[in-house]
Protein backbone atom coordinates (compact mmCIF):
# COMPACT_ATOMS: atom_id res chain seq x y z
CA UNK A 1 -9.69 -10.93 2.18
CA UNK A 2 -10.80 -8.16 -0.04
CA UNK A 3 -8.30 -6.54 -2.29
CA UNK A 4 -9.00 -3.23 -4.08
CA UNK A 5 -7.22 -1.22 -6.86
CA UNK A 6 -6.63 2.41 -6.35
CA UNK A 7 -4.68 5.05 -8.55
CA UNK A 8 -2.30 7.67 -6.72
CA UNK A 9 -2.80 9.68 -8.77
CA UNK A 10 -6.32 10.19 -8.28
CA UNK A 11 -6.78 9.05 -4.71
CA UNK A 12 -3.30 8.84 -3.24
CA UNK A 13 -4.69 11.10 -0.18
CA UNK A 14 -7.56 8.86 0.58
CA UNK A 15 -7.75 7.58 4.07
CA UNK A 16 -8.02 3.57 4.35
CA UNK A 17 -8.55 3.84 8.21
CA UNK A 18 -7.65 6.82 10.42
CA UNK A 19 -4.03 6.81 10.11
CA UNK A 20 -3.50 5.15 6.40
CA UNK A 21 -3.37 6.67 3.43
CA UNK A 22 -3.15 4.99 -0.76
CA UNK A 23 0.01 6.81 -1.46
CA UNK A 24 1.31 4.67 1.76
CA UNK A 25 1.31 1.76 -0.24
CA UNK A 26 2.08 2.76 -3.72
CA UNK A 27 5.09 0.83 -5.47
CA UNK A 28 8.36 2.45 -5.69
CA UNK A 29 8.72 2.64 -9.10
CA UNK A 30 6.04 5.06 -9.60
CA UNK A 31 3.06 3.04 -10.92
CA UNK A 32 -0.33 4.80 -10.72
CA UNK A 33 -2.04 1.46 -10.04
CA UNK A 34 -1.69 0.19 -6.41
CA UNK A 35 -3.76 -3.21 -5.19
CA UNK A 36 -4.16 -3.07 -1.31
CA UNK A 37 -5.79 -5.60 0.45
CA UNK A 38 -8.40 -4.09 3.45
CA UNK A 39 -7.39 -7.04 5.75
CA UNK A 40 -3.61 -5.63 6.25
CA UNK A 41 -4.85 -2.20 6.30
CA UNK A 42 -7.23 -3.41 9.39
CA UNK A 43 -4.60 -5.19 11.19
CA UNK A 44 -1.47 -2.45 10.58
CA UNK A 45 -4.04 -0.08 11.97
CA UNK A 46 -4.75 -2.44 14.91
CA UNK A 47 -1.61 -2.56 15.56
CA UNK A 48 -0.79 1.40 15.64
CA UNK A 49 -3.86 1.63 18.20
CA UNK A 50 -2.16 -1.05 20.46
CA UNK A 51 1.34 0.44 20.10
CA UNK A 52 0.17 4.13 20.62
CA UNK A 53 3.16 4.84 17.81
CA UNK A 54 3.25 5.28 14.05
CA UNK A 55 3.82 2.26 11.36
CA UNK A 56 5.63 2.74 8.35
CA UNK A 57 4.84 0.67 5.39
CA UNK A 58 7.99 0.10 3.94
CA UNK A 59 6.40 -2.55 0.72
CA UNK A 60 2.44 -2.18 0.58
CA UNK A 61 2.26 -3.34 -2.99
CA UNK A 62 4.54 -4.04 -5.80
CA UNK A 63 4.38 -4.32 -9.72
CA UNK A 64 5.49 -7.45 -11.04
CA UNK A 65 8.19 -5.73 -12.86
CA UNK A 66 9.31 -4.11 -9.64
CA UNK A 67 9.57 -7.19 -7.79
CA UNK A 68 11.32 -8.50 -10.69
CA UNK A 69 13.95 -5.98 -10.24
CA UNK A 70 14.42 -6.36 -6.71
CA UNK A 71 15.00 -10.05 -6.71
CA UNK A 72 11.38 -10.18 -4.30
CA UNK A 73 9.79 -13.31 -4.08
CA UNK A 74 7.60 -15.14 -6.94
CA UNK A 75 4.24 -14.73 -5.41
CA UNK A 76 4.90 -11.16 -4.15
């Protein structure tokens, strides 16, 4: 597992794999910082090749205030 730190602001159109973009997995409430790990990215793109459809990443990374708010779960 390798997890790397991206801002949106500055890279939020950068492509992870062919189909995935930062911005994809940027925390609702705005934050500029966004932690993704390359292992999901792999497999979620895996995944689209073996489905033939698109995958939408509904929670790719949250703050811890975020997941605070939403009542998500400790180790989130």
């Amino acid at each position: 597992m390798s997890v790397r730190t991206y801002r949106v602001s500055r890279e939020g159109d950068r492509l992870l794999s062919p189909h995935f973009r930062v911005r994809e997995f940027a925390c609702r409430d705005g934050a500029d910082l966004v932690k993704i790990d390359t292992d999901l990215v792999e497999l979620l793109e895996r995944i689209r090749t073996a489905t033939c459809g698109a995958v939408t990443v509904n929670s790719g990374y949250r703050t811890a205030s975020y997941n605070q708010k939403v009542a998500g779960a400790r180790a989130s």
